[in-house]
Protein backbone atom coordinates (compact mmCIF):
# COMPACT_ATOMS: atom_id res chain seq x y z
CA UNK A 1 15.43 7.12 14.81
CA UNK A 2 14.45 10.57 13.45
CA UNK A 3 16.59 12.31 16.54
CA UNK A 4 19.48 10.98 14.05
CA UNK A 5 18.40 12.78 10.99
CA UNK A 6 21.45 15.46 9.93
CA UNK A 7 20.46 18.46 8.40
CA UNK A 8 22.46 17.31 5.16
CA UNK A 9 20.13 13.71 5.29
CA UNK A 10 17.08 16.02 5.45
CA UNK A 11 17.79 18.24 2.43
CA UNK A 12 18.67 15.52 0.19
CA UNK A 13 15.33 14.23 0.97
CA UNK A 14 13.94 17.21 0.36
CA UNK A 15 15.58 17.91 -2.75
CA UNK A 16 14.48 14.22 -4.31
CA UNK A 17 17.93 12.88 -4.48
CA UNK A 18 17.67 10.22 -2.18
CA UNK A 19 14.98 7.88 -1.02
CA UNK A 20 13.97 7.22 2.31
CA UNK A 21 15.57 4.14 4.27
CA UNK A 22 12.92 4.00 7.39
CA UNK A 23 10.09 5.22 8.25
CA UNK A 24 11.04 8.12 10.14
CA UNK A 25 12.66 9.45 7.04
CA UNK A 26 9.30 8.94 5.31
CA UNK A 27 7.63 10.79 7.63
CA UNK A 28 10.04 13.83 8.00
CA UNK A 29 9.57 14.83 4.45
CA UNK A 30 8.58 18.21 4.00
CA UNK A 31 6.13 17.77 0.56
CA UNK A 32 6.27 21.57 0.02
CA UNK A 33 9.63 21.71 -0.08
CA UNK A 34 10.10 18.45 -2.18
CA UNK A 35 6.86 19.77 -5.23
CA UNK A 36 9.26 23.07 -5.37
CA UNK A 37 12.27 21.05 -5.83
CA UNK A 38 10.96 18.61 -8.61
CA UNK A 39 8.16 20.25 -9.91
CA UNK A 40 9.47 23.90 -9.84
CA UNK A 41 6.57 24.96 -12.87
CA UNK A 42 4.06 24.84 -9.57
CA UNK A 43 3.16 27.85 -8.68
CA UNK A 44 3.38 29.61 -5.43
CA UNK A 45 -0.50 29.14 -4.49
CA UNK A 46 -0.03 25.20 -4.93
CA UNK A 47 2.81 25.30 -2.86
CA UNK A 48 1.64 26.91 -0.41
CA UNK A 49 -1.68 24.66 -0.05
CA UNK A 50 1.53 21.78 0.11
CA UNK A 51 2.58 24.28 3.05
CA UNK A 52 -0.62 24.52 5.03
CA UNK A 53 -1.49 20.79 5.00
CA UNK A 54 1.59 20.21 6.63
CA UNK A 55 0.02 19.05 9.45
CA UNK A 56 -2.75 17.00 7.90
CA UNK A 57 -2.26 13.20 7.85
CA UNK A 58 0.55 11.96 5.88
CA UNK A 59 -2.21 9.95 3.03
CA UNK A 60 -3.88 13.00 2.69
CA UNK A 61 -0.89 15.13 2.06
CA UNK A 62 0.15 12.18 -0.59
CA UNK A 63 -3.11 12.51 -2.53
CA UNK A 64 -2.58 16.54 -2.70
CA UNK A 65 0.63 16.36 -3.87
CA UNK A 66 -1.03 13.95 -7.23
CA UNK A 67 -3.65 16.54 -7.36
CA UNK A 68 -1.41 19.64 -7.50
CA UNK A 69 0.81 17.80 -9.87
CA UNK A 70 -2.48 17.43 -12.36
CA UNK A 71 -3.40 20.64 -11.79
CA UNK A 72 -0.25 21.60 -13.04
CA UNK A 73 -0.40 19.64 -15.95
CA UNK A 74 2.23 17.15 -14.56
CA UNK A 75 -0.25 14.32 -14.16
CA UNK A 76 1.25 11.68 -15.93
CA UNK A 77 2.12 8.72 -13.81
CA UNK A 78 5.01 7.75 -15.96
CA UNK A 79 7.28 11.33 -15.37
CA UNK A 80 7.08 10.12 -11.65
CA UNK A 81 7.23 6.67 -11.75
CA UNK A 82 11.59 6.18 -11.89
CA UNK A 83 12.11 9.00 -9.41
CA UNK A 84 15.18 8.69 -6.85
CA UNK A 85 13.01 9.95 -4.32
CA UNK A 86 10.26 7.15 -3.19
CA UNK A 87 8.32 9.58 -2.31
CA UNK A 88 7.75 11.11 -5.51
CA UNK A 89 7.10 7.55 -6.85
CA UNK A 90 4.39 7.53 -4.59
CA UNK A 91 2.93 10.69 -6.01
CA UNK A 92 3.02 8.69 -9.17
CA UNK A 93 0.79 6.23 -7.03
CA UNK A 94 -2.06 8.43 -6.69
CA UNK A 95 -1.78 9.65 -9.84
CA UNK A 96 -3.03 6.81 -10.99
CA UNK A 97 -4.82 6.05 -8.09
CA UNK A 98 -6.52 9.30 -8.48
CA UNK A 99 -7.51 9.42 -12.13
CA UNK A 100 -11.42 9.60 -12.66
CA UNK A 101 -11.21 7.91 -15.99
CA UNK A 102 -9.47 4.75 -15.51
CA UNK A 103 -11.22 1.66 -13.79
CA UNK A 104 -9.66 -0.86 -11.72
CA UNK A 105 -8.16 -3.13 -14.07
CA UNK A 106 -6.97 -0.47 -15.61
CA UNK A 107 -4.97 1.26 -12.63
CA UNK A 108 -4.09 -2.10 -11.78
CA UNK A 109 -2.04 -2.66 -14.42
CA UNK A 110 -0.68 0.62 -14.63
CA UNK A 111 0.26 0.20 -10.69
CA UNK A 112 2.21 -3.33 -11.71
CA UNK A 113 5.76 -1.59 -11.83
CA UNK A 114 5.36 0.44 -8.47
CA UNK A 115 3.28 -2.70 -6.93
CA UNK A 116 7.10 -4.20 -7.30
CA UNK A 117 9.06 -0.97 -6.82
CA UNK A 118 12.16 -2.32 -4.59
CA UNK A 119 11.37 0.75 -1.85
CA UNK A 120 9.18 -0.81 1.04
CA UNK A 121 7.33 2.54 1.13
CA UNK A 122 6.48 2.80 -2.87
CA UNK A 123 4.91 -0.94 -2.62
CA UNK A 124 2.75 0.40 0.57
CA UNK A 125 1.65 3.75 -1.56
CA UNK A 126 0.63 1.56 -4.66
CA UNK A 127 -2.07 -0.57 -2.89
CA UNK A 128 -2.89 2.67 -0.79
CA UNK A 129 -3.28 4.71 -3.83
CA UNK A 130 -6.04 2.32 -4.92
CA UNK A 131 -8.15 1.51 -1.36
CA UNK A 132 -11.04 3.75 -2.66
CA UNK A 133 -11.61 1.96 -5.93
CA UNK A 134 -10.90 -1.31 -3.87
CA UNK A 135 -13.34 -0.84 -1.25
CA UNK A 136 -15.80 0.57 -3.75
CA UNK A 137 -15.78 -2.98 -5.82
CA UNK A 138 -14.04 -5.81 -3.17
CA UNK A 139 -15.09 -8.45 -5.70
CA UNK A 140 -14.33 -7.28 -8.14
CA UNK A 141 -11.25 -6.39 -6.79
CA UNK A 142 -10.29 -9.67 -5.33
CA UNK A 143 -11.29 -11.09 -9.11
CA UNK A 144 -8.51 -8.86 -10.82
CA UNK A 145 -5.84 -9.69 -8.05
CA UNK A 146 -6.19 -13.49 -7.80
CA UNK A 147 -4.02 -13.80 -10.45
CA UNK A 148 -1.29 -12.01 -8.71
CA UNK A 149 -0.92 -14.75 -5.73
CA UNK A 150 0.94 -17.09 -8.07
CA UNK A 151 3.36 -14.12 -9.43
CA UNK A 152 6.84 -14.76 -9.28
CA UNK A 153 7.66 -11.83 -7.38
CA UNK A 154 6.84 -11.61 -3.95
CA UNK A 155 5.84 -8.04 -3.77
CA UNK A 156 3.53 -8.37 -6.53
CA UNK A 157 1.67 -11.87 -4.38
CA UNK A 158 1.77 -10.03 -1.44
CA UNK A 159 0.12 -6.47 -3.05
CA UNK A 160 -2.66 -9.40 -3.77
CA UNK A 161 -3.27 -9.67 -0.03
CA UNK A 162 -2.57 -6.64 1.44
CA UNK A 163 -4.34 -4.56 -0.98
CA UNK A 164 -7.72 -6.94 0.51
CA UNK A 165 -6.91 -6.09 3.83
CA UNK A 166 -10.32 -5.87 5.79
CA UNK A 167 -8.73 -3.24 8.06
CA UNK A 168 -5.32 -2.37 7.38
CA UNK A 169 -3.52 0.46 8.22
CA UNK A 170 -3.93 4.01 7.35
CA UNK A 171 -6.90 2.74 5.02
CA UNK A 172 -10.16 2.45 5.05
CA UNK A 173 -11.77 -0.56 5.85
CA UNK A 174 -13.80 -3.07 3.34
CA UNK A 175 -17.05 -3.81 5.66
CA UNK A 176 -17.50 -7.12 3.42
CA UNK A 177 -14.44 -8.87 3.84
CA UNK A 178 -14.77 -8.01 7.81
CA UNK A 179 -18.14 -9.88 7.72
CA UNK A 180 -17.65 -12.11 5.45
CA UNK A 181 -14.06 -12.86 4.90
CA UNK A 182 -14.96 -16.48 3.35
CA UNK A 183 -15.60 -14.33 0.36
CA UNK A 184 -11.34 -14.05 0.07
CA UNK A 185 -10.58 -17.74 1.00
CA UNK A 186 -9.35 -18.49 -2.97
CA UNK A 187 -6.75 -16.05 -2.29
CA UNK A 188 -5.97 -17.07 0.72
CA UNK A 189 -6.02 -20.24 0.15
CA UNK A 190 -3.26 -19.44 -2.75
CA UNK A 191 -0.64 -17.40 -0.10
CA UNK A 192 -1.29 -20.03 2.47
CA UNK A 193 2.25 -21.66 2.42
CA UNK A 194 3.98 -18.62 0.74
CA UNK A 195 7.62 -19.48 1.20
CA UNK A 196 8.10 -15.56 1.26
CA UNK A 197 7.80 -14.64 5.01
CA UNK A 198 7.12 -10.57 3.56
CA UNK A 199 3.97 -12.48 2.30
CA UNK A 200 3.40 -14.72 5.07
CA UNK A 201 3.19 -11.60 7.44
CA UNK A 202 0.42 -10.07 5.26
CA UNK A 203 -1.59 -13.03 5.27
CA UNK A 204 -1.58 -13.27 9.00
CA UNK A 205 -2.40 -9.49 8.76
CA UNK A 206 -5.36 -10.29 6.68
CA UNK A 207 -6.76 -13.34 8.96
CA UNK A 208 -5.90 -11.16 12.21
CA UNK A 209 -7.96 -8.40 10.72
CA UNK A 210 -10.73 -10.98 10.01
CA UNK A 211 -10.44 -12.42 13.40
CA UNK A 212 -11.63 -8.74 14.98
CA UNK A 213 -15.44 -9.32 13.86
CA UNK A 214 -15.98 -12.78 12.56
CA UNK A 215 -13.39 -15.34 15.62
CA UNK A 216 -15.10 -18.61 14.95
CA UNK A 217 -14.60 -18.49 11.36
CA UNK A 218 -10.85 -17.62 11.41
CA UNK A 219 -10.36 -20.74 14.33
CA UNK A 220 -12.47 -23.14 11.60
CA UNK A 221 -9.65 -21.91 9.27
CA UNK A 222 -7.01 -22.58 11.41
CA UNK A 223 -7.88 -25.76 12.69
CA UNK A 224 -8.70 -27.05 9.04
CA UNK A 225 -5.41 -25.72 7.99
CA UNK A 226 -3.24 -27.18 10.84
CA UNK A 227 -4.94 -30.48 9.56
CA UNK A 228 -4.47 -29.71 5.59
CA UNK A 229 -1.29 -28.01 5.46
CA UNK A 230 1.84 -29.18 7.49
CA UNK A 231 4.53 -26.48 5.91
CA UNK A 232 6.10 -23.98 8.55
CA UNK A 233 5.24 -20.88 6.22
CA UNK A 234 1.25 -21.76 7.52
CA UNK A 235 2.35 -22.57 10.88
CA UNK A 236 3.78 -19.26 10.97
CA UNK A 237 0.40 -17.39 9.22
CA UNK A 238 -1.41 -19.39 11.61
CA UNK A 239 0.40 -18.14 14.60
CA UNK A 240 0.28 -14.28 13.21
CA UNK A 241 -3.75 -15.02 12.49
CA UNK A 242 -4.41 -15.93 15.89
CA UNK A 243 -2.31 -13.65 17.79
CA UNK A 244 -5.07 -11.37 18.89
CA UNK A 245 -8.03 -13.90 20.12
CA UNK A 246 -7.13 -15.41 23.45
């Protein structure tokens, strides 16, 4: 897909004009390039730290980009948040993310609107942005987001799950939930006919992930859920949960 990228597609996301509309165009944004365009105050030393991480992971590059932008004294979430590009929204992820004096509940609610940005790749940024605070506190975590299963949006019920993730991708791992994932079970419990299948996939996700270290107890689950719960949304999560234990 990114062998199709013009050089006109390119500059406009470079510029901040447009968002992204895969993930190949995520991933093809040059961040140096993109800070000079919206933030053009920077100077040239930030930028060019921008420049020489260009090969660092794309998370990494993501945090730097919130930390050059509060540096700056461009920090606030809120200048970011309505950006056309969705990669600047994310910036406004870690901003928040990122910000030594808030706690959880705190960036939690301040990550609500991004949480339910309609750009796949702001949603993914917004539980991202918070992993370290997440992992830091899981139960406290879970606490805060329970609430969110029975939102009506689905992006905000499935932020609830995937933000829990025991492995996930691109984040760090939460060592509790991958030996003891019983500890989530009231939120999974809640997402466990989701008519949403955006949400159904992250609960399967979030089993799967379970089902790496603790097997028995994600086949108890299932079996006692094929019994319990007779909706296609769990035969599907069930299917998804299992897919890696043969």
């Amino acid at each position: 897909m990114s062998g199709t990228l013009t050089a006109e597609r390119l500059n406009a996301l470079n510029t901040g004009s447009v968002a992204a509309s895969h993930l190949a165009e995520c991933l093809a944004v040059d961040f140096a390039a993109l800070l000079q365009a919206v933030a053009p105050m920077l100077a040239p030393e930030a930028l060019q730290r921008m420049q020489d991480a260009s090969g660092k992971g794309i998370t990494l590059r993501m945090a730097l980009a919130a930390q050059l932008l509060r540096e700056a004294g461009q920090g606030d979430p809120v200048q970011w948040q309505d950006h056309a590009s969705d990669t600047v929204r994310g910036w406004a992820c870690y901003l928040i993310g990122s910000d030594a004096r808030g706690t959880l509940a705190e960036k939690l609610q301040q990550m609500r609107t991004l949480a339910d940005d309609p750009h796949f790749g702001v949603r993914e940024w917004a539980w991202l942005a918070l992993r370290t605070d997440i992992v830091a506190a899981p139960m406290q975590a879970l606490e805060y987001l329970q609430p969110w299963t029975q939102e009506t949006s689905p992006y905000l019920r499935r932020f609830a799950c995937e933000a829990l993730r025991p492995r996930g991708v691109w984040a760090t791992h939460i060592a509790l939930f991958k030996q003891h994932p019983e500890h989530a079970l009231p939120m999974l419990e809640a997402l466990a006919d989701d008519p949403e299948r955006y949400v159904q996939d992250s609960v399967g996700n979030w089993l799967n992930d379970a089902g790496k270290t603790q097997p028995k107890w994600l086949r108890v689950l299932c079996t006692r859920w094929q019994h319990e719960r007779h909706s296609d949304a769990n035969a599907y999560i069930r299917k998804r949960a299992l897919r890696s234990l043969r």
